[in-house]
Each structure stands twice: as structure tokens, then as C-alpha cells.
N, C-alpha and C. Protein backbone atom coordinates (compact mmCIF):
# COMPACT_ATOMS: atom_id res chain seq x y z
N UNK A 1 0.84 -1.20 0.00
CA UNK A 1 0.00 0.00 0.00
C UNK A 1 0.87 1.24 0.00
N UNK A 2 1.01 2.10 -0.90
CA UNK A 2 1.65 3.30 -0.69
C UNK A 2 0.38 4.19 0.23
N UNK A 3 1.13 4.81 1.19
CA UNK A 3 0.83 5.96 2.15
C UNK A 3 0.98 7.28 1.85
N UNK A 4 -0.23 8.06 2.29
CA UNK A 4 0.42 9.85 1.88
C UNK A 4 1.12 9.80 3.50
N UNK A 5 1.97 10.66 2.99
CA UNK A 5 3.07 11.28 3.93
C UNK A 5 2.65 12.76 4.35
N UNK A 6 2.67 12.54 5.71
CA UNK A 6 2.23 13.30 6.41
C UNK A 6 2.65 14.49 7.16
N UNK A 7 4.18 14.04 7.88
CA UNK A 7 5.39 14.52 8.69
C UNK A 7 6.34 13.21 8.79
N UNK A 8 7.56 13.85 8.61
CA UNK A 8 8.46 13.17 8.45
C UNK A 8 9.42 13.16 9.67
N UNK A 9 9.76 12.14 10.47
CA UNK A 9 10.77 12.12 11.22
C UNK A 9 12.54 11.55 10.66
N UNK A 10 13.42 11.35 11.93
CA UNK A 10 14.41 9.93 10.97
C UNK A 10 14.65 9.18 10.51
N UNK A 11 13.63 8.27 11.66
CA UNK A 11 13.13 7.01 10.88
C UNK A 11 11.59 6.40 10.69
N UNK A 12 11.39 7.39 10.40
CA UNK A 12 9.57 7.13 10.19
C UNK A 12 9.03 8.36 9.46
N UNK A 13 8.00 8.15 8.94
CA UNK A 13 6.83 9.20 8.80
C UNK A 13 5.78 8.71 9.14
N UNK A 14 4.86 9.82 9.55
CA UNK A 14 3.42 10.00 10.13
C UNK A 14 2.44 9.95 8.56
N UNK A 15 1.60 9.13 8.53
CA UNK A 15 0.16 9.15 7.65
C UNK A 15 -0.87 9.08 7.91
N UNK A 16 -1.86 9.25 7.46
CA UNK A 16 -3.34 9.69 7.64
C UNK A 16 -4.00 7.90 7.86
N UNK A 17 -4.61 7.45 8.74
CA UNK A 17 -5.09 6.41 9.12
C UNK A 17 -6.02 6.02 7.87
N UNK A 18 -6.05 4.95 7.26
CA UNK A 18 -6.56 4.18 6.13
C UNK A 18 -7.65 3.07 6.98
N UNK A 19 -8.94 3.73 6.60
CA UNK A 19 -9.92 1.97 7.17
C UNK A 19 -9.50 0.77 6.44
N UNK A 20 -9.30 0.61 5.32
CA UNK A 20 -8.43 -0.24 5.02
C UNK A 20 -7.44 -1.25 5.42
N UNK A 21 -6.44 -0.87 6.73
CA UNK A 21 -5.64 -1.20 7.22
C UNK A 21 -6.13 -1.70 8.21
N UNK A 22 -7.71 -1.76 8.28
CA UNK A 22 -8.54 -2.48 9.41
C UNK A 22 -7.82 -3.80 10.21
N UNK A 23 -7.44 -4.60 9.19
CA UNK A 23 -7.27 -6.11 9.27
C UNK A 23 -5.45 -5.91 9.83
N UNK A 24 -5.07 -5.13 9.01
CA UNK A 24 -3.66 -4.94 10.12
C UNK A 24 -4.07 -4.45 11.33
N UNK A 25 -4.38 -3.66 12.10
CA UNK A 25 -4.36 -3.27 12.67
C UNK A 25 -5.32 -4.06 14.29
N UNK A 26 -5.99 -4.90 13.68
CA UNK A 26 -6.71 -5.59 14.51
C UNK A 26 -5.13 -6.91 14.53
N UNK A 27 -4.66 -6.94 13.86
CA UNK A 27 -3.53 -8.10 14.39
C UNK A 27 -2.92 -8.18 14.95
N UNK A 28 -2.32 -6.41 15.60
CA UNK A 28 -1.33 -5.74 16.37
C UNK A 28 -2.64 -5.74 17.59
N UNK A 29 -3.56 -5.16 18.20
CA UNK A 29 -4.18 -5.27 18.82
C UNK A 29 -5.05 -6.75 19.53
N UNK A 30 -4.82 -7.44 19.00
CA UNK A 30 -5.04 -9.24 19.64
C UNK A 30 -3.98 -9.76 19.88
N UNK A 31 -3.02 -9.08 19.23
CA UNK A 31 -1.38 -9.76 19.91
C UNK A 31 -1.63 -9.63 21.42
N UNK A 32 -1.84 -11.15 22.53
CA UNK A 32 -1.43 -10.39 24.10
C UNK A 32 -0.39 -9.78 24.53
N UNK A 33 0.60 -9.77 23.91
CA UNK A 33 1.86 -9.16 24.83
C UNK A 33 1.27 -7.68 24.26
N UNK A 34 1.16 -7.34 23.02
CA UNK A 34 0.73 -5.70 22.94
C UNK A 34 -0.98 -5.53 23.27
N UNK A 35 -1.79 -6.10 23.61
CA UNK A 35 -2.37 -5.76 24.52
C UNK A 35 -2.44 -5.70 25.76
N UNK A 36 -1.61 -6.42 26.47
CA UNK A 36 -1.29 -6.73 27.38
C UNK A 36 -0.87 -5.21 28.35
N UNK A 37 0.26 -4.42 27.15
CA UNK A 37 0.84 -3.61 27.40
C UNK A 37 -0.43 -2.01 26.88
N UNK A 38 -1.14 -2.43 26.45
CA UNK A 38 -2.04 -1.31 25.62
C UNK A 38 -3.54 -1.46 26.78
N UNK A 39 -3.38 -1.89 27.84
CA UNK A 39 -4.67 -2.72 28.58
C UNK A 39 -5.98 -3.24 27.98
N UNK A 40 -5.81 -3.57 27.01
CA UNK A 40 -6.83 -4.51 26.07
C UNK A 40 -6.64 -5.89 26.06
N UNK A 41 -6.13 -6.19 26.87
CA UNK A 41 -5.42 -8.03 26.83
C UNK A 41 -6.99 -8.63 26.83
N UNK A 42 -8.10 -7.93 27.81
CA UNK A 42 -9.67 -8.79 27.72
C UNK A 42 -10.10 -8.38 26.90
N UNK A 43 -9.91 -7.59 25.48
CA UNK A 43 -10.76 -7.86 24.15
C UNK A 43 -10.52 -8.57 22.76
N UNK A 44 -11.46 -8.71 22.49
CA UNK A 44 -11.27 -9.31 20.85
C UNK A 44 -11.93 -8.11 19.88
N UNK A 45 -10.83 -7.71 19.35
CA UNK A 45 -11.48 -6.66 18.19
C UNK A 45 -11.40 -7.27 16.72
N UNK A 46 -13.01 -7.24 16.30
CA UNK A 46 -12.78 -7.80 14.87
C UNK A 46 -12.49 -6.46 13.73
N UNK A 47 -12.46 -7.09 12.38
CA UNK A 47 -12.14 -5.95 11.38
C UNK A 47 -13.31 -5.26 11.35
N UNK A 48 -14.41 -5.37 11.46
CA UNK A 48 -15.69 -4.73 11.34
C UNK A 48 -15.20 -3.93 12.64
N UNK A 49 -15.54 -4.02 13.69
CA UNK A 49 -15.33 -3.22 15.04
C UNK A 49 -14.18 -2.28 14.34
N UNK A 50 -13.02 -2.80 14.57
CA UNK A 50 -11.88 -1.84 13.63
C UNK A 50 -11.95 -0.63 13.08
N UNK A 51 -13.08 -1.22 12.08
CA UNK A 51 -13.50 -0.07 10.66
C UNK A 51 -14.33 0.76 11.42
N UNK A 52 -15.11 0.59 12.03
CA UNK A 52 -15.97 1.57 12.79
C UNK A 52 -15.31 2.99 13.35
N UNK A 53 -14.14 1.72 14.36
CA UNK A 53 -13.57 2.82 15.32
C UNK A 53 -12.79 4.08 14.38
N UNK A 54 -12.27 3.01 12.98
CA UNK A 54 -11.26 4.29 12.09
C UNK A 54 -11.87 5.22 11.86
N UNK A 55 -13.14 5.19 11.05
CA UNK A 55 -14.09 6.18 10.27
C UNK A 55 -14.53 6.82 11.41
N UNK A 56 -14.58 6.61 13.11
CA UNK A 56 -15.07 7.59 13.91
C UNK A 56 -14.14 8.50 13.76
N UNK A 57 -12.67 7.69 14.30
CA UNK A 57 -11.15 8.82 14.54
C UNK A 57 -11.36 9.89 13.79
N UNK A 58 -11.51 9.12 11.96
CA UNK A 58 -10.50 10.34 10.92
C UNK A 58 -12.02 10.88 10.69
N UNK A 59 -13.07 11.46 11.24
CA UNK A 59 -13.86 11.82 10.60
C UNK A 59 -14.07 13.09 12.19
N UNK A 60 -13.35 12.96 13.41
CA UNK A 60 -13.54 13.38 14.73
C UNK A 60 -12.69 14.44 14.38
N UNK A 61 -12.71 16.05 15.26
CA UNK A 61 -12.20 17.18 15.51
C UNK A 61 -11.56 17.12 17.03
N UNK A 62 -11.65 15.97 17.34
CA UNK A 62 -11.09 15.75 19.07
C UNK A 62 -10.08 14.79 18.88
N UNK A 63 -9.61 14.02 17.51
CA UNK A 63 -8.43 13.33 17.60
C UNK A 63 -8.00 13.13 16.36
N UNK A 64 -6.14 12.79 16.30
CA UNK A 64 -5.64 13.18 15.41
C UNK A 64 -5.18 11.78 15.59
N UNK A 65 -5.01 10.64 14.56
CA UNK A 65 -4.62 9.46 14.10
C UNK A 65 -4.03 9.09 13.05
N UNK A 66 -2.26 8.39 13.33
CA UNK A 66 -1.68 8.60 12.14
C UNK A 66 -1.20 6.95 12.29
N UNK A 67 -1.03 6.65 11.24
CA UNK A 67 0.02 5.20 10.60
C UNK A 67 1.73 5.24 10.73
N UNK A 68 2.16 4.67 11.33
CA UNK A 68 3.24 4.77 11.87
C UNK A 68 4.73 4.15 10.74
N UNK A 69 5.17 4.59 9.32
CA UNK A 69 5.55 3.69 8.67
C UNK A 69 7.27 4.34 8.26
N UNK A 70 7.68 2.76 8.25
CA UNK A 70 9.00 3.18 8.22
C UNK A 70 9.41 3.83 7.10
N UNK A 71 10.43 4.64 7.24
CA UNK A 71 10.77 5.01 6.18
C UNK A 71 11.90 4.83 4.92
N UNK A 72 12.49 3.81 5.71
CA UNK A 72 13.35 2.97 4.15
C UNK A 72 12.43 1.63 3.80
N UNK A 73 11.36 0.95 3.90
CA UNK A 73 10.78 0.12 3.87
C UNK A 73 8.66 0.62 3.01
N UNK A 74 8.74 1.87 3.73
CA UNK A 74 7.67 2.12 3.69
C UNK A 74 6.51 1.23 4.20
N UNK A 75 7.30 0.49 5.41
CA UNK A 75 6.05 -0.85 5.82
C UNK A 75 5.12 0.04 6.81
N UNK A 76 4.37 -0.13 7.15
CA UNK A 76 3.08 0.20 8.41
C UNK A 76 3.84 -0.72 9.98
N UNK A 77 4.30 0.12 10.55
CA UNK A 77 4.57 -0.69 11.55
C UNK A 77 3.83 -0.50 13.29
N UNK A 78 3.03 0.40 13.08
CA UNK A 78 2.10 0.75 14.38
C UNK A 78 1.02 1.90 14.26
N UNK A 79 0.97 2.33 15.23
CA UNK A 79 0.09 3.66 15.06
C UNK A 79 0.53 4.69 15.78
N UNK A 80 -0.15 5.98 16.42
CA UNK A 80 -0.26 6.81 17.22
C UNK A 80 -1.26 8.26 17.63
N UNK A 81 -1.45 8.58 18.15
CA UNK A 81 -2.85 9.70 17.84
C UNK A 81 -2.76 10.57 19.16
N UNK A 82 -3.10 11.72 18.77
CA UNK A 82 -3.54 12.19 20.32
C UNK A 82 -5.37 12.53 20.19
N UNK A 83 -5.36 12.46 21.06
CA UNK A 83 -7.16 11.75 21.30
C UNK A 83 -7.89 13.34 22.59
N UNK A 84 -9.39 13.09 22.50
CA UNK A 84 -10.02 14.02 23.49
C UNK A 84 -9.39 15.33 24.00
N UNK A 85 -8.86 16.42 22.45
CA UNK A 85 -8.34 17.39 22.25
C UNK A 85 -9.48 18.39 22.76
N UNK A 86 -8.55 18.93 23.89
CA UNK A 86 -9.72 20.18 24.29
C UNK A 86 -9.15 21.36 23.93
N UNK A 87 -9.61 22.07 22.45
CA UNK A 87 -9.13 23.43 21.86
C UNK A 87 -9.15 24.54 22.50
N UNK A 88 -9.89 24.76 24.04
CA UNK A 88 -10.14 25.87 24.61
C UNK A 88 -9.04 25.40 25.46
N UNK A 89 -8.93 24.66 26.66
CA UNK A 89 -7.30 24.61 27.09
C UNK A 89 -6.41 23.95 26.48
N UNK A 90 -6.36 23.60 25.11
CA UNK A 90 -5.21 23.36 24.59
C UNK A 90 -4.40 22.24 24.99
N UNK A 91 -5.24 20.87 25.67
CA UNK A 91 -4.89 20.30 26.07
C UNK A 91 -5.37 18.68 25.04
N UNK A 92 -4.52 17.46 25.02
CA UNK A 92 -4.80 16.32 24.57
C UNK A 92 -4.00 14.93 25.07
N UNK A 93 -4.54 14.01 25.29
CA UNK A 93 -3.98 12.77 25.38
C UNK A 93 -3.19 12.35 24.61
N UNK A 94 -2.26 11.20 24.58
CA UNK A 94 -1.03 10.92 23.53
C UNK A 94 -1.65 9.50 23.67
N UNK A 95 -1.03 8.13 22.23
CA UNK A 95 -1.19 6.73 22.24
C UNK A 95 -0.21 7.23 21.43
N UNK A 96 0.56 5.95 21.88
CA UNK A 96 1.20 4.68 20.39
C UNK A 96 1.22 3.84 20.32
N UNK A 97 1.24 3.10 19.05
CA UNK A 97 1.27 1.11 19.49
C UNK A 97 2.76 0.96 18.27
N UNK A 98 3.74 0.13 18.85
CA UNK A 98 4.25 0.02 17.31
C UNK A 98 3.99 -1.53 17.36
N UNK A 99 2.81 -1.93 16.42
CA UNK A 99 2.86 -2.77 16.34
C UNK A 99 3.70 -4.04 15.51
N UNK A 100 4.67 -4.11 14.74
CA UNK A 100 5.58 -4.63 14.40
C UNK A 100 6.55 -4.94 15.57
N UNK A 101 6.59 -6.34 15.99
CA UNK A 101 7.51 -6.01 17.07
C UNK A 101 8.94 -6.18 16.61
N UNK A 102 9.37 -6.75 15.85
CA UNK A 102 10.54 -6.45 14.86
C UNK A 102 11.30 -5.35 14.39
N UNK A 103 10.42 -4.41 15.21
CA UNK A 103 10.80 -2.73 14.99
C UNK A 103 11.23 -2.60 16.49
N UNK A 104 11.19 -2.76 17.52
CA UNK A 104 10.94 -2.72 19.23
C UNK A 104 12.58 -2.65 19.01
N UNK A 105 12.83 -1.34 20.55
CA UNK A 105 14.05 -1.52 21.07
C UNK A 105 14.81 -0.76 19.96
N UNK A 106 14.75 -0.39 18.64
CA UNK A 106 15.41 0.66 17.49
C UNK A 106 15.53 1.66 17.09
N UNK A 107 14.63 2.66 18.51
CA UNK A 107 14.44 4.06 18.43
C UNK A 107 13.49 4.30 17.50
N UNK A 108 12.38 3.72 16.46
CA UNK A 108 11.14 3.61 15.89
C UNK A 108 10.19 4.62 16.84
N UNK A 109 10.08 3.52 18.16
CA UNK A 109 8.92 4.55 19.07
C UNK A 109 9.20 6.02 19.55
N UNK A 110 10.47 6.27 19.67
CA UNK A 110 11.13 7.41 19.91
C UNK A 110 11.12 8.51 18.98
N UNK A 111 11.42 7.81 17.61
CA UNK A 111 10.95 8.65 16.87
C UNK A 111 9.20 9.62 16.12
N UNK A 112 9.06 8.21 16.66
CA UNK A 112 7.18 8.76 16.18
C UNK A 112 6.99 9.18 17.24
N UNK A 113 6.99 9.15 18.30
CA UNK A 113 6.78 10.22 19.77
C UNK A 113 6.92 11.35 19.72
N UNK A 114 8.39 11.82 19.65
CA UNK A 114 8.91 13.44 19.36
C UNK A 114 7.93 13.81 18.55
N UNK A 115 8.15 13.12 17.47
CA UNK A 115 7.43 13.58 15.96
C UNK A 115 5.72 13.77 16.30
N UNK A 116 5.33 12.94 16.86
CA UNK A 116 3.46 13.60 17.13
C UNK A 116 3.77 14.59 18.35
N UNK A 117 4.69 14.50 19.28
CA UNK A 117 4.57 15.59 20.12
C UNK A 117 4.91 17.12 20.13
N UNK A 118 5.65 16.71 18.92
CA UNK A 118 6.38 18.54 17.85
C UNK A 118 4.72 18.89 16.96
N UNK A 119 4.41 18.02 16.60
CA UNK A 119 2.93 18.15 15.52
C UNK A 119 1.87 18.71 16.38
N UNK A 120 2.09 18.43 17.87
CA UNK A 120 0.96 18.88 19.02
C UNK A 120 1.11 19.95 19.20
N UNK A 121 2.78 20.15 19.49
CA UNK A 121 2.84 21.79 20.12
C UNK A 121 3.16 22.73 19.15
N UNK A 122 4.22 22.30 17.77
CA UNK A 122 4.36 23.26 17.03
C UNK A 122 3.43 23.32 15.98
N UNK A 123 2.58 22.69 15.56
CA UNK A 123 1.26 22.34 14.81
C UNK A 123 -0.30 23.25 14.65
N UNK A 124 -0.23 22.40 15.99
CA UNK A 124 -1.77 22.53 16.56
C UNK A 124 -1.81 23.21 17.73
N UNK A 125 -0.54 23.75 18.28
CA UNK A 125 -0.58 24.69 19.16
C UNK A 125 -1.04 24.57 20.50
N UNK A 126 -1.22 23.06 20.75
CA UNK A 126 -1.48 22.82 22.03
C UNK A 126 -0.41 23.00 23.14
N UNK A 127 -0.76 22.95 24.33
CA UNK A 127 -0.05 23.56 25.72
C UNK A 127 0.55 21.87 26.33
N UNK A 128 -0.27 21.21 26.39
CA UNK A 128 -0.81 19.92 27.23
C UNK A 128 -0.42 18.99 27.08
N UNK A 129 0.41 18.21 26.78
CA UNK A 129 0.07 16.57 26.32
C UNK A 129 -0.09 15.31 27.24
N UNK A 130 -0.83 14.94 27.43
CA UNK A 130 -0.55 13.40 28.54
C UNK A 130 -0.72 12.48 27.98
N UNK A 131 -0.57 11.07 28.79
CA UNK A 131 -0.33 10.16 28.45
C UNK A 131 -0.71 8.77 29.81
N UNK A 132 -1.33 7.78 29.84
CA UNK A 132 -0.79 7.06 30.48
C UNK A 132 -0.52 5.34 30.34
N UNK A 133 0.56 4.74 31.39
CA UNK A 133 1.50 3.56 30.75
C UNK A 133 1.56 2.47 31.96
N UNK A 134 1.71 1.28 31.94
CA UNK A 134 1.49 0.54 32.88
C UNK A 134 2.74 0.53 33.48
N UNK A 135 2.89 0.66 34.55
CA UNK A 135 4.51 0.76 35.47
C UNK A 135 5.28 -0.31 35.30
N UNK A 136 4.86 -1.55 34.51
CA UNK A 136 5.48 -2.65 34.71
C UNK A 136 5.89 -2.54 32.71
N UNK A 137 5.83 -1.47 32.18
CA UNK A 137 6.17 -1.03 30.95
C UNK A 137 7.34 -0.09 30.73
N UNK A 138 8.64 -0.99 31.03
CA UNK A 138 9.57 -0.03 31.17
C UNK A 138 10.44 0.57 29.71
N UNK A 139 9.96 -0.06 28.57
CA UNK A 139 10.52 0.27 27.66
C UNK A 139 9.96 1.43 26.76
N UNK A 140 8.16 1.27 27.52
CA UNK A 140 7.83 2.84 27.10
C UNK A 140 7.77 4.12 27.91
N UNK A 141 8.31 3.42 28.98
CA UNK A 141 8.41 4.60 29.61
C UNK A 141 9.71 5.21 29.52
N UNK A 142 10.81 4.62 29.26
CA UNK A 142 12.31 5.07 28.70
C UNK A 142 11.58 5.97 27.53
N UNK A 143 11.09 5.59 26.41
CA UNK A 143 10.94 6.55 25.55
C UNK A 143 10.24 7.97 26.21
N UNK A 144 9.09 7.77 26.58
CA UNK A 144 8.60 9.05 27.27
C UNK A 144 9.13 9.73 27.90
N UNK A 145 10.24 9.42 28.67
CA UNK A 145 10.47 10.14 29.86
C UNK A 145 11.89 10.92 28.73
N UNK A 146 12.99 10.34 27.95
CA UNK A 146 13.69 10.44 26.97
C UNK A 146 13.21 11.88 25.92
N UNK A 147 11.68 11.69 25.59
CA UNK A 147 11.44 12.56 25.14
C UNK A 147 10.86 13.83 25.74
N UNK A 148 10.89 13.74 27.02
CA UNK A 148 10.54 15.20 27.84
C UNK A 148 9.39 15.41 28.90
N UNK A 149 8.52 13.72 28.62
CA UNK A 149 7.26 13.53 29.72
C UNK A 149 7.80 13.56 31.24
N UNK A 150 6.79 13.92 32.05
CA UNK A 150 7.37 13.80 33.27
C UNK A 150 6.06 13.14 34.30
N UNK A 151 6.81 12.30 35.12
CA UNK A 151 5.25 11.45 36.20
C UNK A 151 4.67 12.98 36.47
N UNK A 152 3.24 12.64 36.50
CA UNK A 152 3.10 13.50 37.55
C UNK A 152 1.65 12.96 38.58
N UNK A 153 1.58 11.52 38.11
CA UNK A 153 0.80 10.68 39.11
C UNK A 153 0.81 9.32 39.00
N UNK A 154 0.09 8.49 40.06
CA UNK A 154 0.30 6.96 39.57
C UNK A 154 -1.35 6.90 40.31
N UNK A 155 -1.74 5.69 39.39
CA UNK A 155 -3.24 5.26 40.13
C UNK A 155 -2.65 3.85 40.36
N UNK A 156 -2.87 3.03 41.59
CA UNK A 156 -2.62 1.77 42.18
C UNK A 156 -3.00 0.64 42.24
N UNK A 157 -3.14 -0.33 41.34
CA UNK A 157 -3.72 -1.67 41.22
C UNK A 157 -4.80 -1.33 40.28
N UNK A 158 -4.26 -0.52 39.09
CA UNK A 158 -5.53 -0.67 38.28
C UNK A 158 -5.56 -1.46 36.79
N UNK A 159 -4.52 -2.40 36.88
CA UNK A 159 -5.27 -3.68 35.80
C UNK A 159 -4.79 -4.75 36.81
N UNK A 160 -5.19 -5.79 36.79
CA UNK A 160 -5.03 -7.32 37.47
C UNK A 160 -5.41 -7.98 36.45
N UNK A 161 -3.92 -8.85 36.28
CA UNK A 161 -3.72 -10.00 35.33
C UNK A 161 -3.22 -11.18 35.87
N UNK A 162 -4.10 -12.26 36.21
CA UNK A 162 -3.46 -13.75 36.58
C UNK A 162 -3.35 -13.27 37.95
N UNK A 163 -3.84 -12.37 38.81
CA UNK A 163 -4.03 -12.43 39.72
C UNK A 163 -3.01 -11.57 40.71
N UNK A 164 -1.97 -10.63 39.73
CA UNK A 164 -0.89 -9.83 39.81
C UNK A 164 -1.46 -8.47 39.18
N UNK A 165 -1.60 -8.07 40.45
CA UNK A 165 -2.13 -5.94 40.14
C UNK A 165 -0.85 -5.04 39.57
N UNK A 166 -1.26 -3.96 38.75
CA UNK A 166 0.21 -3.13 38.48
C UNK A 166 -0.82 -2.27 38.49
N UNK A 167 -0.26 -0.59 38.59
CA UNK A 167 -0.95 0.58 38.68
C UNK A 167 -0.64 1.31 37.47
N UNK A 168 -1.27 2.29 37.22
CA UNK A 168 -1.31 2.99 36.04
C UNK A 168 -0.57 4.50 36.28
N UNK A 169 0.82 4.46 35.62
CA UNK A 169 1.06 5.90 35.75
C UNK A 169 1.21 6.74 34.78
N UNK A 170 0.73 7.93 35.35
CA UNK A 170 0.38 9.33 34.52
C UNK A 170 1.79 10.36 33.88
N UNK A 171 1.83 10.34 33.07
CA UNK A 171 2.65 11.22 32.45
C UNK A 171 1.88 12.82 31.42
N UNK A 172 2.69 14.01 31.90
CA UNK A 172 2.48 14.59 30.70
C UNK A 172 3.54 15.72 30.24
N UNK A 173 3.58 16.58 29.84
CA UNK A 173 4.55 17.27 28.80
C UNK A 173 3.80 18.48 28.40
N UNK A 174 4.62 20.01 28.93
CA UNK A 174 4.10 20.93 28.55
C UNK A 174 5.12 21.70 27.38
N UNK A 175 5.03 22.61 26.45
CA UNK A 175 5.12 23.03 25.12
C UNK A 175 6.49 23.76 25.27
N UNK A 176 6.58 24.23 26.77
CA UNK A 176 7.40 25.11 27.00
C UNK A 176 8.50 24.41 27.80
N UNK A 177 8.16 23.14 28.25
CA UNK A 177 9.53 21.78 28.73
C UNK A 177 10.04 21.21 26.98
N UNK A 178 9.49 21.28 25.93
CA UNK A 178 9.64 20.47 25.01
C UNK A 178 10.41 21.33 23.51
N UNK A 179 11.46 20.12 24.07
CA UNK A 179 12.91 20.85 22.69
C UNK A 179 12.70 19.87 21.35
N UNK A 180 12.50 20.53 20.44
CA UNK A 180 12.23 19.31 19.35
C UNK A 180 12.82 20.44 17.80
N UNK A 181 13.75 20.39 17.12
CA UNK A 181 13.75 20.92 15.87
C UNK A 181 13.07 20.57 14.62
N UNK A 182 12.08 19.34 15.17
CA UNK A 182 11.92 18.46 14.03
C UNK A 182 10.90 19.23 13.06
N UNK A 183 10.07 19.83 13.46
CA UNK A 183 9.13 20.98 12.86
C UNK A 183 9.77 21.89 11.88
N UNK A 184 10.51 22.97 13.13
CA UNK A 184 12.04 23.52 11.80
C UNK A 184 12.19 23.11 10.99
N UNK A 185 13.14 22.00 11.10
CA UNK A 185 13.69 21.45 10.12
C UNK A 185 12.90 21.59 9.01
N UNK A 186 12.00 20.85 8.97
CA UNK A 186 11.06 20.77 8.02
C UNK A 186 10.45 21.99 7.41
N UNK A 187 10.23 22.69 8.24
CA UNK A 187 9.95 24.16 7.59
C UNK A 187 11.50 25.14 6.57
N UNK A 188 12.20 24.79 7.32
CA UNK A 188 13.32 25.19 6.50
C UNK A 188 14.09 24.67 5.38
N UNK A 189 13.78 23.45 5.65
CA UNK A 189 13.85 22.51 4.08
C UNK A 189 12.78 22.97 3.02
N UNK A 190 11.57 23.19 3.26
CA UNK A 190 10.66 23.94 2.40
C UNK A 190 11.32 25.45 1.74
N UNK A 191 11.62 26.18 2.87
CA UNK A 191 11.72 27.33 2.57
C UNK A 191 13.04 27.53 1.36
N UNK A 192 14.23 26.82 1.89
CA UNK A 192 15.10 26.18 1.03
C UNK A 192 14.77 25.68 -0.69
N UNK A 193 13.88 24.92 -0.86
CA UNK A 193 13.40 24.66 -1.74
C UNK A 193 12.59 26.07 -2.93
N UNK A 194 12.27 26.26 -1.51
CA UNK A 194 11.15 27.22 -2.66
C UNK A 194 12.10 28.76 -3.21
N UNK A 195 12.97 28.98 -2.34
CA UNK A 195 13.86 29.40 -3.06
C UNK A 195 14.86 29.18 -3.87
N UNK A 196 15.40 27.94 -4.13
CA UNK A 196 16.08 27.59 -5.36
C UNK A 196 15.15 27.43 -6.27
N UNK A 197 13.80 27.20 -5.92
CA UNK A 197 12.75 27.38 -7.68
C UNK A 197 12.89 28.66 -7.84
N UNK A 198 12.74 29.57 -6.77
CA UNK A 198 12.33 30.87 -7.40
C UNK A 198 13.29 31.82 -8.44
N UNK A 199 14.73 31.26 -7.37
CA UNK A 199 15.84 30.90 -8.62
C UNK A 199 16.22 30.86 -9.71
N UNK A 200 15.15 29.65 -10.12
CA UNK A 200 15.22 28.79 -11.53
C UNK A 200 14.20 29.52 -12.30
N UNK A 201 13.37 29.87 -11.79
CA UNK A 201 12.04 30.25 -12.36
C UNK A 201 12.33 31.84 -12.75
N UNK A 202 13.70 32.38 -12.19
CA UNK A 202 14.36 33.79 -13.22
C UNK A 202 15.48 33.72 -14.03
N UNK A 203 15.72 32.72 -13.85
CA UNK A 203 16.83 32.82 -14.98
C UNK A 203 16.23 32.19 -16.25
């Protein structure tokens, strides 16, 4: 499937969520270890359910949902979105899933993180971002905390699996803690461009 390209990081770009990709995306989500880690380990989502939830996302003004795909491969390897965007405080929730786990541990999640969290604040101009991750999830919380999130609560025994409680902790990230050039960049590579046409386009 070729993807429109959306924002570009190092090793990824961001795309516009495809219902299409229903059936992927329900495969990454029944995986237990990534539900496990996503607290969905007690559902079964079919492709119908799937398609529903997509056409709500990309059709919603309260959340922004992108396809997570590499960029020397151009494969689909997860997702990410920030969700229940409140435009008057400028505030929104963060997800990612990378679902490829063949990507895990390669700076992949790191990169699509920065990259939706530069799109939040230098973008869309939000103040806010949160997030929250199961404490017994230490490899996403290295990324978060890496990219500038900070605790700023924990709730206590709130999933029980096999009879072993873990608590849920809160992370979030304000506009004015968060160093990211990745926006720049990109704006100045444009600007770059459009002046060597303008360039070409006088001589």
C-alpha cells in the first residue's frame, strides 16, 4: 500500500489512518503481549469493530490518528494519535502502538513520539500533552520520559492480570519543557526549496 506522507521524522513518517488497514491493525491489537501492554489483553477486536472505530477517529475534531511507517521500507509498523483534544485549554492525550515487534528496542517509538509531540505543540498549538502507561512497561516509559514527559501521578492496582495488580502511571509534557527541531527542520527545508525554484524560475 503506498501511504500519503504526512510529517516526516528519521526514521519514520506520520500518515493519515486508512480503514483499510482495518485487518492490520486488529492483528497488532489481539497480539497479548501488545495488549497486554495497551490494557486490552480482555478484548477481541474484529475488522468490522476496527473499521468503525477508524471512520469515527479520521472523521472526529477531538483526535488526530496517524500510521506509523518506516521510512526505508515504507512498511506500516504501528500507530499513534492524540485523542479528546480540548481546543479551549489546549490540552490532549497521547497513544502509540508500534505494532511490528521487529521494529521494538530501534528508536522507531522514539521517533514517532517526538514527531506527534512537535505536531501537538508546534502544529496545533497545544499547551498539554498526557499520556498514560502501565509501570510494569519499562521500555515505554524510557521513551517518554527520553522525550521530555514527566510522572506527575500513579493510580494503584488498576489492571489485574493472573491475579498480579500493576498501577497505572500518569505522564504529561508541557510546550514550554519540550525541545524538538523536528518541525524547523522541516519548515526550512521547504523554505530552502522554494527558493532555489524561485531561482530557476528567473533565470
Amino acid at each position: 500500500m503506498e501511504y500519503v506522507r504526512k510529517l516526516e521524522g528519521s526514521k519514520i513518517f506520520l500518515a493519515p489512518i486508512e480503514v483499510d488497514e482495518a485487518r492490520k491493525y486488529i492483528s497488532w491489537y489481539n497480539d497479548f503481549e501488545i495488549g497486554f501492554f495497551l490494557g486490552t489483553q480482555d478484548r477481541i477486536v474484529t475488522e468490522g469493530q476496527e473499521k468503525n472505530i477508524l471512520e469515527r477517529l479520521s472523521n472526529s475534531n477531538k483526535d488526530y490518528q496517524f500510521t506509523i511507517v518506516d521510512l526505508e521500507t515504507k512498511t506500516a509498523i504501528g500507530h499513534c494519535g492524540l485523542h479528546n483534544i480540548d481546543w479551549v485549554n489546549r490540552t490532549a492525550e497521547f497513544g502509540i502502538n508500534i505494532g511490528n515487534k521487529s521494529y521494538w528496542n530501534k528508536g522507531y517509538g522514539t521517533d514517532a513520539t517526538e514527531l506527534l509531540v512537535a505536531f501537538a505543540f508546534d502544529i496545533l498549538n497545544l499547551n498539554n500533552v498526557m499520556l498514560r502507561v502501565l509501570e510494569c512497561n519499562p521500555r515505554a516509559i524510557h521513551i517518554y520520559e527520553k522525550v521530555g514527559f514527566k510522572e506527575i501521578g500513579k493510580r494503584r492496582e488498576v489492571v489485574t492480570v493472573a491475579g498480579e495488580n500493576f498501577a497505572m502511571v500518569y505522564y504529561d509534557i508541557i510546550s514550554s519543557e519540550f525541545k524538538s527541531d523536528l518541525i524547523r527542520n522541516n519548515i526550512d527545508k521547504y523554505k530552502k526549496a522554494d527558493k532555489n525554484l524561485n531561482k530557476i524560475s528567473l533565470l
